[in-house]
PDB file of N, CA and C in Angstrom:
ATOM      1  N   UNK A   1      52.048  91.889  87.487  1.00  0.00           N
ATOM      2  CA  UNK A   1      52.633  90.552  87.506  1.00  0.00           C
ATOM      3  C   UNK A   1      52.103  89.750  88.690  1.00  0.00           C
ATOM      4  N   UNK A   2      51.896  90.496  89.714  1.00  0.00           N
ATOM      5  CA  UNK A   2      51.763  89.890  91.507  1.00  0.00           C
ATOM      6  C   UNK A   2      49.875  89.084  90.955  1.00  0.00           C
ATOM      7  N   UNK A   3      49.381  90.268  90.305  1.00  0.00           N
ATOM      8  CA  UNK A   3      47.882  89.638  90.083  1.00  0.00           C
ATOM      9  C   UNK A   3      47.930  88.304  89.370  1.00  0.00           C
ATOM     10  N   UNK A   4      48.526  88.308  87.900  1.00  0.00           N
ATOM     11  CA  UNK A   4      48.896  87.004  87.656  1.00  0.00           C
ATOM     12  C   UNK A   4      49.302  85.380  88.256  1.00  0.00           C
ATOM     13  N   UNK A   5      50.136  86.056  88.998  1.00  0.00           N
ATOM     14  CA  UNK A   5      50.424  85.034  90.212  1.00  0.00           C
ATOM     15  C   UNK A   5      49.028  84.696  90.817  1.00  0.00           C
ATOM     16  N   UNK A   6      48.687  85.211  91.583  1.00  0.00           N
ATOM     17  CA  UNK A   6      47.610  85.102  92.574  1.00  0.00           C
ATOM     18  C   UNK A   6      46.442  84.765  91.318  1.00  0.00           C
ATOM     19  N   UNK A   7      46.206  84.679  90.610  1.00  0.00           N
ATOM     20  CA  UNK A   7      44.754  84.109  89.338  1.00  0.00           C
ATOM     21  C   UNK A   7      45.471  82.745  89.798  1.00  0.00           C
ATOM     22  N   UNK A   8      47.046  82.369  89.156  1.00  0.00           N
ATOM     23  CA  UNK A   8      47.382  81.131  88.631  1.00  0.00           C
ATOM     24  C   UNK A   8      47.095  80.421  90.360  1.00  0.00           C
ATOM     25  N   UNK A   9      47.545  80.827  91.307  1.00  0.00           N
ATOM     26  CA  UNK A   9      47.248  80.226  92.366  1.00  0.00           C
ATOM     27  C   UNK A   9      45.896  79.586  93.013  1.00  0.00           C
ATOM     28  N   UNK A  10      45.119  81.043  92.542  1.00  0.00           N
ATOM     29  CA  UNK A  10      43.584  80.442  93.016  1.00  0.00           C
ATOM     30  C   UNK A  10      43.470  79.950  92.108  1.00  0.00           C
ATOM     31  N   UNK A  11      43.961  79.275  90.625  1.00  0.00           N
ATOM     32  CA  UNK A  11      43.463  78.401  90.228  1.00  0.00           C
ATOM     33  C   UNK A  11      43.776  77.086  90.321  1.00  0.00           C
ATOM     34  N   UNK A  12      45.335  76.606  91.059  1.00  0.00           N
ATOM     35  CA  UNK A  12      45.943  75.411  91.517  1.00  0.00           C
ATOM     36  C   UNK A  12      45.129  75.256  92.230  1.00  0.00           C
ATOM     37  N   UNK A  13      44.722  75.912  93.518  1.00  0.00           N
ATOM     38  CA  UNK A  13      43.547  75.492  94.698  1.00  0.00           C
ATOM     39  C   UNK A  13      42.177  74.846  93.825  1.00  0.00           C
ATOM     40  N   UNK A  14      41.777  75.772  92.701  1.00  0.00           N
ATOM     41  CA  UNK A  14      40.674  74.775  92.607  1.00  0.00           C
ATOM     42  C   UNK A  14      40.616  73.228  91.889  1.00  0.00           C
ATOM     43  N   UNK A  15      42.285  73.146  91.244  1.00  0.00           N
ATOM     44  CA  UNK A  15      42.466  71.990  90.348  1.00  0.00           C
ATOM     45  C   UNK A  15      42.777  70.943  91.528  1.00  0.00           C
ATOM     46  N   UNK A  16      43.177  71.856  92.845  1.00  0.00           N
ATOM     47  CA  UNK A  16      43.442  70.364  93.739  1.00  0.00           C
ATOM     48  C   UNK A  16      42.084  69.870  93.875  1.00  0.00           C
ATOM     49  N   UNK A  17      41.094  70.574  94.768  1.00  0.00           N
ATOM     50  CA  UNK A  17      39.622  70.467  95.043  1.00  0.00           C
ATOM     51  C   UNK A  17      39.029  69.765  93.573  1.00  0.00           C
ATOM     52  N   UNK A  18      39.222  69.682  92.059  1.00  0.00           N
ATOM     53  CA  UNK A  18      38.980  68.781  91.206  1.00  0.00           C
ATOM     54  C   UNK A  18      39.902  67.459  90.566  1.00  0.00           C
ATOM     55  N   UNK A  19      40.447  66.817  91.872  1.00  0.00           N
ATOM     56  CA  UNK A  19      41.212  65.884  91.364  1.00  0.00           C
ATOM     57  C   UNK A  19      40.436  64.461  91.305  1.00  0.00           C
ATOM     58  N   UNK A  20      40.944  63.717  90.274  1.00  0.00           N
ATOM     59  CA  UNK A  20      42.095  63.324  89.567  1.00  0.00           C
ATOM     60  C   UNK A  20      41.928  64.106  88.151  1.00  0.00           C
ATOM     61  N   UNK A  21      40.295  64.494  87.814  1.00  0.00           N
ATOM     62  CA  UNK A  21      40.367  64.811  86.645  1.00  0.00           C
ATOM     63  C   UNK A  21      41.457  66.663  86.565  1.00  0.00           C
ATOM     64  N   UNK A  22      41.794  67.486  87.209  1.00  0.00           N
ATOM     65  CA  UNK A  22      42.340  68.055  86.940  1.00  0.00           C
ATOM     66  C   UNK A  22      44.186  67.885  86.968  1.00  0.00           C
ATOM     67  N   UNK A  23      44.290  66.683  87.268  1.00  0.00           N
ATOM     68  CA  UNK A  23      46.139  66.513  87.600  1.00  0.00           C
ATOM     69  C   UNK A  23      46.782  67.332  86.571  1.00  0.00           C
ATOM     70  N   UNK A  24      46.529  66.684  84.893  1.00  0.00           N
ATOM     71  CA  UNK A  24      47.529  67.595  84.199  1.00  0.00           C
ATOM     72  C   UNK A  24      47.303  69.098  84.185  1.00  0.00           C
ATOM     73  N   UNK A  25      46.360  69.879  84.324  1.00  0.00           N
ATOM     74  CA  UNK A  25      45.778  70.962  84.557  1.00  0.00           C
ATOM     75  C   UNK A  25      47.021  71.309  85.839  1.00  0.00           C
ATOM     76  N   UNK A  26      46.923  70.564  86.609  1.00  0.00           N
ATOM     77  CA  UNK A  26      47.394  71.017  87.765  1.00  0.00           C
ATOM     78  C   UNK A  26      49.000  70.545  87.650  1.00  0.00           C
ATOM     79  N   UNK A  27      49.798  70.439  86.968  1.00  0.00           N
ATOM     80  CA  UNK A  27      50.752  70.262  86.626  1.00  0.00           C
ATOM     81  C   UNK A  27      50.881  71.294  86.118  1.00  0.00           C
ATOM     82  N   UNK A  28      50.283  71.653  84.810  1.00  0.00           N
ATOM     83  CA  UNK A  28      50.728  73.046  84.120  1.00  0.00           C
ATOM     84  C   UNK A  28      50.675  74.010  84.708  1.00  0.00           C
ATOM     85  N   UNK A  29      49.688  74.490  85.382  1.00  0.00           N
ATOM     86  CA  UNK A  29      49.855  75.376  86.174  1.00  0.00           C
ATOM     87  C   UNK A  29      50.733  75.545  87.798  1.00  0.00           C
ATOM     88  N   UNK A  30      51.094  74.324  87.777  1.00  0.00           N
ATOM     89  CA  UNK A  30      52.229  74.777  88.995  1.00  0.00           C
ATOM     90  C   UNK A  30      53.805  75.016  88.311  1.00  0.00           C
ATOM     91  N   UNK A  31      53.615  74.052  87.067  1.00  0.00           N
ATOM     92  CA  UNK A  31      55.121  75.170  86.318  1.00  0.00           C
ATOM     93  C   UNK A  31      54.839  76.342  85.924  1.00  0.00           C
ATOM     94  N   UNK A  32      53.596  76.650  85.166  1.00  0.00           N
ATOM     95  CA  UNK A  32      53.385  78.562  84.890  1.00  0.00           C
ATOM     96  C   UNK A  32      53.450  78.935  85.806  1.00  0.00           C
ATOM     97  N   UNK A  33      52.712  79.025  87.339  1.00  0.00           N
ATOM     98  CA  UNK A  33      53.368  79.281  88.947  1.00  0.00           C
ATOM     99  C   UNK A  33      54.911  79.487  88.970  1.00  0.00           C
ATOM    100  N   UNK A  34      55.397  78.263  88.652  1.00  0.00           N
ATOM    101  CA  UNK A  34      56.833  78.120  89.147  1.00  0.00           C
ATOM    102  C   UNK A  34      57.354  79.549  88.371  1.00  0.00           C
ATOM    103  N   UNK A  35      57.684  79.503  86.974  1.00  0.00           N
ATOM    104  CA  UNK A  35      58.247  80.200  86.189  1.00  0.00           C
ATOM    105  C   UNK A  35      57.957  81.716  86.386  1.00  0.00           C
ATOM    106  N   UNK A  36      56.082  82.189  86.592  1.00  0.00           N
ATOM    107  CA  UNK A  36      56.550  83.271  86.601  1.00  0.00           C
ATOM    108  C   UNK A  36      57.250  83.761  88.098  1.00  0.00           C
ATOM    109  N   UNK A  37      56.922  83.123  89.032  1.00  0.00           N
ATOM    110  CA  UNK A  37      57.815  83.442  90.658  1.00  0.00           C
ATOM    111  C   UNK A  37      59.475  83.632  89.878  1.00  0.00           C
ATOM    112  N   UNK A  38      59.982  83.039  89.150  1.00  0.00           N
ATOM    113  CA  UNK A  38      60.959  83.201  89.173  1.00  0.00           C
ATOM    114  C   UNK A  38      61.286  84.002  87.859  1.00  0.00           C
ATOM    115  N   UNK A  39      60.369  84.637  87.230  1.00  0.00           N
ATOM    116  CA  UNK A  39      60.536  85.578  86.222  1.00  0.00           C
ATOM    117  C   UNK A  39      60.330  87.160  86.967  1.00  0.00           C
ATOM    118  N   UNK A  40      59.511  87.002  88.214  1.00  0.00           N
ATOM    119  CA  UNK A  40      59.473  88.349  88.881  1.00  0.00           C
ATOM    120  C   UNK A  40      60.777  88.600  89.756  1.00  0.00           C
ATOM    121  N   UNK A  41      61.638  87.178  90.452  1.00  0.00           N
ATOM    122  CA  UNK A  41      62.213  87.427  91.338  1.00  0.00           C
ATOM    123  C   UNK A  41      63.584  88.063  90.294  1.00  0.00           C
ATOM    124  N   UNK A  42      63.657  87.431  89.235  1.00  0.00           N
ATOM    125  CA  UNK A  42      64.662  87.957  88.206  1.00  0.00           C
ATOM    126  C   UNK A  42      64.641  89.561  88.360  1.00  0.00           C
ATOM    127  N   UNK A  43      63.327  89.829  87.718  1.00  0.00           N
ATOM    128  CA  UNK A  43      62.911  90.993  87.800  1.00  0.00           C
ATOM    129  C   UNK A  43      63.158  92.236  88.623  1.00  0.00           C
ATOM    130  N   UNK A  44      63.014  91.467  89.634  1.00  0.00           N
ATOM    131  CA  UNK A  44      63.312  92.215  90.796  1.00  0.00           C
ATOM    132  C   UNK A  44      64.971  92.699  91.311  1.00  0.00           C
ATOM    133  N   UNK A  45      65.515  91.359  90.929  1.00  0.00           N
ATOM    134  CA  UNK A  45      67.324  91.736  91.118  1.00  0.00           C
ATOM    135  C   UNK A  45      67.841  92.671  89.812  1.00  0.00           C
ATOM    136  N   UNK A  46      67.071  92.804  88.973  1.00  0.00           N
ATOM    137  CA  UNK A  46      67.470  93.838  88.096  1.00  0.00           C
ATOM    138  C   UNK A  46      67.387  95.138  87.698  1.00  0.00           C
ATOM    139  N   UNK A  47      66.336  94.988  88.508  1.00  0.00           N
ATOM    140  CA  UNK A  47      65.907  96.743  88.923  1.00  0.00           C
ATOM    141  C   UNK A  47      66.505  96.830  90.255  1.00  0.00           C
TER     142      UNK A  47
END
């Protein structure tokens, strides 16, 4: 899951470094970011 994270991240870094044409790019991927952080932290209080 942690690797996932860290792909989606280094890929926000490169959508900032391609702005404006990457904004919606970089929107989606800071909610897939958002969601899975908080699908692991779930995760985590349940184990």
């Amino acid at each position: 899951m942690s690797g996932a994270l860290e792909l989606l991240l280094g890929l926000l870094l490169v959508a900032d470094t391609h702005k404006p044409d990457c904004a919606n790019l970089h929107c989606l991927l800071s909610l897939l970011a958002r969601g899975l952080t908080q699908a692991e932290e779930t995760l985590e209080q349940v184990i």
